[in-house]
PDB file of N, CA and C in Angstrom:
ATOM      1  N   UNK A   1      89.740 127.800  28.776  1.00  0.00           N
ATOM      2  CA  UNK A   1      89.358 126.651  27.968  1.00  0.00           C
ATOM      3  C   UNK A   1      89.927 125.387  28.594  1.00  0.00           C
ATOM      4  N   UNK A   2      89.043 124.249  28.787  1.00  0.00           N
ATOM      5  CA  UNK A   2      89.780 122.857  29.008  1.00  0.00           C
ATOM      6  C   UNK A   2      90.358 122.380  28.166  1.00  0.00           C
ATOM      7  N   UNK A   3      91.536 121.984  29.034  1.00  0.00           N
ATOM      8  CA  UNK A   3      92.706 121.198  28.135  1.00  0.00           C
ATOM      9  C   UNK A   3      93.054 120.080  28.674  1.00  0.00           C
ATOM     10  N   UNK A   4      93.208 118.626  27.702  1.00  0.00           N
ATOM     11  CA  UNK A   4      93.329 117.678  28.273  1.00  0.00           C
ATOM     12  C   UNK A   4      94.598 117.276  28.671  1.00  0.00           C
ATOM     13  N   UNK A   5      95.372 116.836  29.788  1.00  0.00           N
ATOM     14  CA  UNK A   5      96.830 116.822  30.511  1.00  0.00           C
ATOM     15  C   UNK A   5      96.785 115.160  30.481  1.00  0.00           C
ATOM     16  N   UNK A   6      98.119 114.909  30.822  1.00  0.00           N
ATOM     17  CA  UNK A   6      98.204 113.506  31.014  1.00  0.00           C
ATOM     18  C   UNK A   6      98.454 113.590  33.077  1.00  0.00           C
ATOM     19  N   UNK A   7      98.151 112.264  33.328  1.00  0.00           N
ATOM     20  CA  UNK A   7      98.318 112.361  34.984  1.00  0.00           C
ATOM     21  C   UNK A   7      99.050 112.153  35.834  1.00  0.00           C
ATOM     22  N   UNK A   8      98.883 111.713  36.837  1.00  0.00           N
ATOM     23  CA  UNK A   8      99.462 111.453  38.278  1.00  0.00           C
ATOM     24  C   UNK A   8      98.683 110.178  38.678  1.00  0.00           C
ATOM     25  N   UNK A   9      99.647 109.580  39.878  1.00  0.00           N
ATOM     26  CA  UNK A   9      98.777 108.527  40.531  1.00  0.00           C
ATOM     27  C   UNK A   9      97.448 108.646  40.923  1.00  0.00           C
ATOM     28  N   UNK A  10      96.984 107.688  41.023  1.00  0.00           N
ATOM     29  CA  UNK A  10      95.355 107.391  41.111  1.00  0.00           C
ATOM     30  C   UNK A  10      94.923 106.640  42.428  1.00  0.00           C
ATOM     31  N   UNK A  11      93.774 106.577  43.181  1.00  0.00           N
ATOM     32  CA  UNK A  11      93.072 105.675  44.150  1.00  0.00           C
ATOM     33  C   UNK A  11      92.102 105.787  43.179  1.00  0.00           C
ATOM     34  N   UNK A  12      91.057 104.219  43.856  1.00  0.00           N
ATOM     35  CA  UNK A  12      90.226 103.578  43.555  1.00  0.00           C
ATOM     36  C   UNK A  12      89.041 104.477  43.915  1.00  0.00           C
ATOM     37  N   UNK A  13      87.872 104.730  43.201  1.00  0.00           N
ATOM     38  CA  UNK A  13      86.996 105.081  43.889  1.00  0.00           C
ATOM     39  C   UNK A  13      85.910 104.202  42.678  1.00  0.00           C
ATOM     40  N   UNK A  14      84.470 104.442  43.184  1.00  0.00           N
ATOM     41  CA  UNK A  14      83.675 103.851  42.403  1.00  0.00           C
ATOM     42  C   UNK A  14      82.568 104.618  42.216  1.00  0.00           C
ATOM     43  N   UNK A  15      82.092 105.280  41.046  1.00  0.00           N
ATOM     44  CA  UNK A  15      80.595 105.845  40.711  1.00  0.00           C
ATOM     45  C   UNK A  15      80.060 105.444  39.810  1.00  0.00           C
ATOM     46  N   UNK A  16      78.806 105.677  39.714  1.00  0.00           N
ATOM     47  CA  UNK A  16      77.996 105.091  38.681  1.00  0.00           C
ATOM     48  C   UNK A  16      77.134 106.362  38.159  1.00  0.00           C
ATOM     49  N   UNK A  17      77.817 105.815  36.312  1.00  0.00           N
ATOM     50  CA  UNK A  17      77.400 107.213  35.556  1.00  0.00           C
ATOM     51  C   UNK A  17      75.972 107.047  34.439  1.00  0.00           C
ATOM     52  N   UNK A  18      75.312 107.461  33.800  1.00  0.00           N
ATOM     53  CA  UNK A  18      75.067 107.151  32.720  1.00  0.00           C
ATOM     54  C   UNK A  18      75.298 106.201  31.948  1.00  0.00           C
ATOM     55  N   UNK A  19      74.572 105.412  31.170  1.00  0.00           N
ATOM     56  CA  UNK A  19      75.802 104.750  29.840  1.00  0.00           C
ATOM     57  C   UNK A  19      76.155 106.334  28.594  1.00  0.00           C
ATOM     58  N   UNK A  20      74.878 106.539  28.495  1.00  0.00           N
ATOM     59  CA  UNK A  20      75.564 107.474  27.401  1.00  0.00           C
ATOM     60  C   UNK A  20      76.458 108.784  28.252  1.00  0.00           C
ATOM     61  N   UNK A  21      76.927 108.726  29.181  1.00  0.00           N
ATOM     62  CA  UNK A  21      77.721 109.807  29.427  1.00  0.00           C
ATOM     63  C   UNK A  21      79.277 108.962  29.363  1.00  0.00           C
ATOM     64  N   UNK A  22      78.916 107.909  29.952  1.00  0.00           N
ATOM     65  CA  UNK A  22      80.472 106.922  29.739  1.00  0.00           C
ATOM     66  C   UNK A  22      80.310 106.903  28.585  1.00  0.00           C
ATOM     67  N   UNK A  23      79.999 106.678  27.489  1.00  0.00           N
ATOM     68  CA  UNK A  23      79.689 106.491  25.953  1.00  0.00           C
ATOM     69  C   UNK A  23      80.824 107.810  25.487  1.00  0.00           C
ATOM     70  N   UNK A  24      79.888 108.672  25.647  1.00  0.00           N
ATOM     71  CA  UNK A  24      80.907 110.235  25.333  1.00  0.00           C
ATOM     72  C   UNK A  24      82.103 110.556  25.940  1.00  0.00           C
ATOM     73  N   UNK A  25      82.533 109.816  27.018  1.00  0.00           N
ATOM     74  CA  UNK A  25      83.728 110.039  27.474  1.00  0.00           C
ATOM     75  C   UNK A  25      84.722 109.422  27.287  1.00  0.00           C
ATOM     76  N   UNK A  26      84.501 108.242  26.777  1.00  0.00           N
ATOM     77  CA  UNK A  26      85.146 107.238  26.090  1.00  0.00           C
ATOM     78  C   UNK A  26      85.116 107.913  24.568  1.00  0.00           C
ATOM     79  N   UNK A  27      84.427 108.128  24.333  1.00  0.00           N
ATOM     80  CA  UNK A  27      85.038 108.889  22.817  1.00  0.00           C
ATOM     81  C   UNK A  27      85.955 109.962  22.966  1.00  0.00           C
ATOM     82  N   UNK A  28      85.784 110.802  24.033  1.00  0.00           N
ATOM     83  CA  UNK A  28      86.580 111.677  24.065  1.00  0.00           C
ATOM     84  C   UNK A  28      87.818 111.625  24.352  1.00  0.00           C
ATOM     85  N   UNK A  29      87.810 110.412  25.518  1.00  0.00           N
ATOM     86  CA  UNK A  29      89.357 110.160  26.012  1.00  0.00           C
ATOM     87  C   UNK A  29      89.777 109.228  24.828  1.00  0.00           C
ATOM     88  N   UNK A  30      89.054 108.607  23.849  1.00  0.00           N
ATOM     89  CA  UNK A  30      89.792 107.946  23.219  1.00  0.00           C
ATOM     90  C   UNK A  30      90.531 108.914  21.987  1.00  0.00           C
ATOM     91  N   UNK A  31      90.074 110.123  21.592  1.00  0.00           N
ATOM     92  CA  UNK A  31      90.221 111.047  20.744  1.00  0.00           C
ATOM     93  C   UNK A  31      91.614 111.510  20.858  1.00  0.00           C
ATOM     94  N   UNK A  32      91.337 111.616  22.328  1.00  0.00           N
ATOM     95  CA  UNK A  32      93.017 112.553  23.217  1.00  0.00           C
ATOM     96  C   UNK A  32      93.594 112.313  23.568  1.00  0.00           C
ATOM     97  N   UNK A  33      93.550 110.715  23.471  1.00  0.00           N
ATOM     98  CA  UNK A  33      94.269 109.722  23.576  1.00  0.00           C
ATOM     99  C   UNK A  33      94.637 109.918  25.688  1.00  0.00           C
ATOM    100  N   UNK A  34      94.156 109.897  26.228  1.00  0.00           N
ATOM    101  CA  UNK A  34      94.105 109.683  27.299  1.00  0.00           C
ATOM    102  C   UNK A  34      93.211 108.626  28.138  1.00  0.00           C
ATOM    103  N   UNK A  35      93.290 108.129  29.013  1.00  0.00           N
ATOM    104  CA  UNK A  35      92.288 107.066  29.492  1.00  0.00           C
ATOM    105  C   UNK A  35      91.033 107.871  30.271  1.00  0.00           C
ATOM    106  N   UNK A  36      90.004 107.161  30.568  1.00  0.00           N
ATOM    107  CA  UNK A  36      88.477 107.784  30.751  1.00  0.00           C
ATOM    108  C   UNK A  36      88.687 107.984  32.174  1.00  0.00           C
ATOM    109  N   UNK A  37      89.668 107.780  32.955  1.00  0.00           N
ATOM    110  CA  UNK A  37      90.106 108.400  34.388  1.00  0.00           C
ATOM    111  C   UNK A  37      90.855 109.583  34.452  1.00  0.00           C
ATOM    112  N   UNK A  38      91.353 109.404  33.568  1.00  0.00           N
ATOM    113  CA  UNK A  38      92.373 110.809  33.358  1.00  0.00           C
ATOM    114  C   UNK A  38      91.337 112.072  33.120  1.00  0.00           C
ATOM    115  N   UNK A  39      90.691 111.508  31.791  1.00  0.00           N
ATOM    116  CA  UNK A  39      89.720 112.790  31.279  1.00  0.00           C
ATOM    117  C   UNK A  39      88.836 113.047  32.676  1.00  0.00           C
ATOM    118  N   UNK A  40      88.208 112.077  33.528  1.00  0.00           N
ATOM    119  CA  UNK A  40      87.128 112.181  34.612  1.00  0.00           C
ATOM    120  C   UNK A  40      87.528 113.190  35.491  1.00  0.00           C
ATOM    121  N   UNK A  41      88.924 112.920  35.868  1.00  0.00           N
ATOM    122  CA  UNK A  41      89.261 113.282  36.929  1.00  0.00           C
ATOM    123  C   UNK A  41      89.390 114.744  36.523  1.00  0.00           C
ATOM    124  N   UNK A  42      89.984 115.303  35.552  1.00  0.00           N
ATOM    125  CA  UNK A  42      90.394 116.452  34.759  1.00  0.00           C
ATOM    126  C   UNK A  42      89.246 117.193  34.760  1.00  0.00           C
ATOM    127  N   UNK A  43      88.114 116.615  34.529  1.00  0.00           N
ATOM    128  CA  UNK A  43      86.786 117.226  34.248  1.00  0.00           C
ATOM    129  C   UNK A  43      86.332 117.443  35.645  1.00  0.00           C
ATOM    130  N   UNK A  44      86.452 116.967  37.014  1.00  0.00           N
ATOM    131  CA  UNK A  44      85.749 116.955  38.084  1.00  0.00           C
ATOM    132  C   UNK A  44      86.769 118.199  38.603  1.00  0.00           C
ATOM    133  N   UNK A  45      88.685 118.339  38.411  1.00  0.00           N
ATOM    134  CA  UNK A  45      89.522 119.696  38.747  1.00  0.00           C
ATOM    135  C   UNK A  45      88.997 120.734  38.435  1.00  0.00           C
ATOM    136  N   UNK A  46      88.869 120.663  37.169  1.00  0.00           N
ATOM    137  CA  UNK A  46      88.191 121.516  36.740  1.00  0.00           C
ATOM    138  C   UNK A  46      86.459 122.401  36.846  1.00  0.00           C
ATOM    139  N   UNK A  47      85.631 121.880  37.003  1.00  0.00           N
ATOM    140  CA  UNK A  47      84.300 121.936  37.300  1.00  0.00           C
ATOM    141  C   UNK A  47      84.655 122.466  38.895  1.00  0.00           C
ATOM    142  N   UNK A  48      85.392 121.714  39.565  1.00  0.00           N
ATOM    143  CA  UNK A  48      85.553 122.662  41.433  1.00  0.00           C
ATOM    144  C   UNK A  48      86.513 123.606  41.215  1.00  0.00           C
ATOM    145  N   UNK A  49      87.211 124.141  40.424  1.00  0.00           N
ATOM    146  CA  UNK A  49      88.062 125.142  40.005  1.00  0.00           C
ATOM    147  C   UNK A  49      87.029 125.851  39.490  1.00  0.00           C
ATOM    148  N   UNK A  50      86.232 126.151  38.995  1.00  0.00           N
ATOM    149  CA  UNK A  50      85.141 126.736  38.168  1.00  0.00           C
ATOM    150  C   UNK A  50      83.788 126.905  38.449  1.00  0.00           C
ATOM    151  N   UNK A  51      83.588 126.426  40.051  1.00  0.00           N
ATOM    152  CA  UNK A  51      82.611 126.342  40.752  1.00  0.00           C
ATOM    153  C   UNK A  51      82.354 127.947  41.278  1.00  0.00           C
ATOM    154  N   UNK A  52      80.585 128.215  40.942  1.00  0.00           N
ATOM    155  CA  UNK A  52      80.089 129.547  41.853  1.00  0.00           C
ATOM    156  C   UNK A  52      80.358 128.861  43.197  1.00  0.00           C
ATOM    157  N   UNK A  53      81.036 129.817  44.058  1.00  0.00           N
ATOM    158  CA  UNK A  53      80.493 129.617  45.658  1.00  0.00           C
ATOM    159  C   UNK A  53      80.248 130.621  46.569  1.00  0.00           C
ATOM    160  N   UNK A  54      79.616 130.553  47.076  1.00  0.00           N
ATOM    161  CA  UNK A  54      79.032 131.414  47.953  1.00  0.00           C
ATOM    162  C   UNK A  54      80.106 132.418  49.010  1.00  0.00           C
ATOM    163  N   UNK A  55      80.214 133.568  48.967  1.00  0.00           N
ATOM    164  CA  UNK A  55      81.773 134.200  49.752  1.00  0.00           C
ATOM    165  C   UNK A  55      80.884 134.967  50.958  1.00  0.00           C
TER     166      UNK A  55
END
């Protein structure tokens, strides 16, 4: 199950999402009281931790 952590230092990067997916992530990080980089980044560890790959 994902669990939301607090973080570590950060670099800059820049993507461009949805509005309604920033919409929902901002609710979420605001829920868990974490910022919408924290949750992003958490969600992208996770998703390549959890990735099918080919062996």
């Amino acid at each position: 199950m994902f669990e939301v952590k607090q973080t570590e230092e950060m670099l800059n990067k820049t993507f461009r999402l949805p509005a309604s997916l920033l919409d929902e992530l901002a609710r979420i990080a605001e829920h868990e009281k974490v910022s919408v980089n924290n949750l992003v980044r958490q969600c992208c560890e996770y998703a390549l931790s959890n990735m099918k790959t080919e062996k």
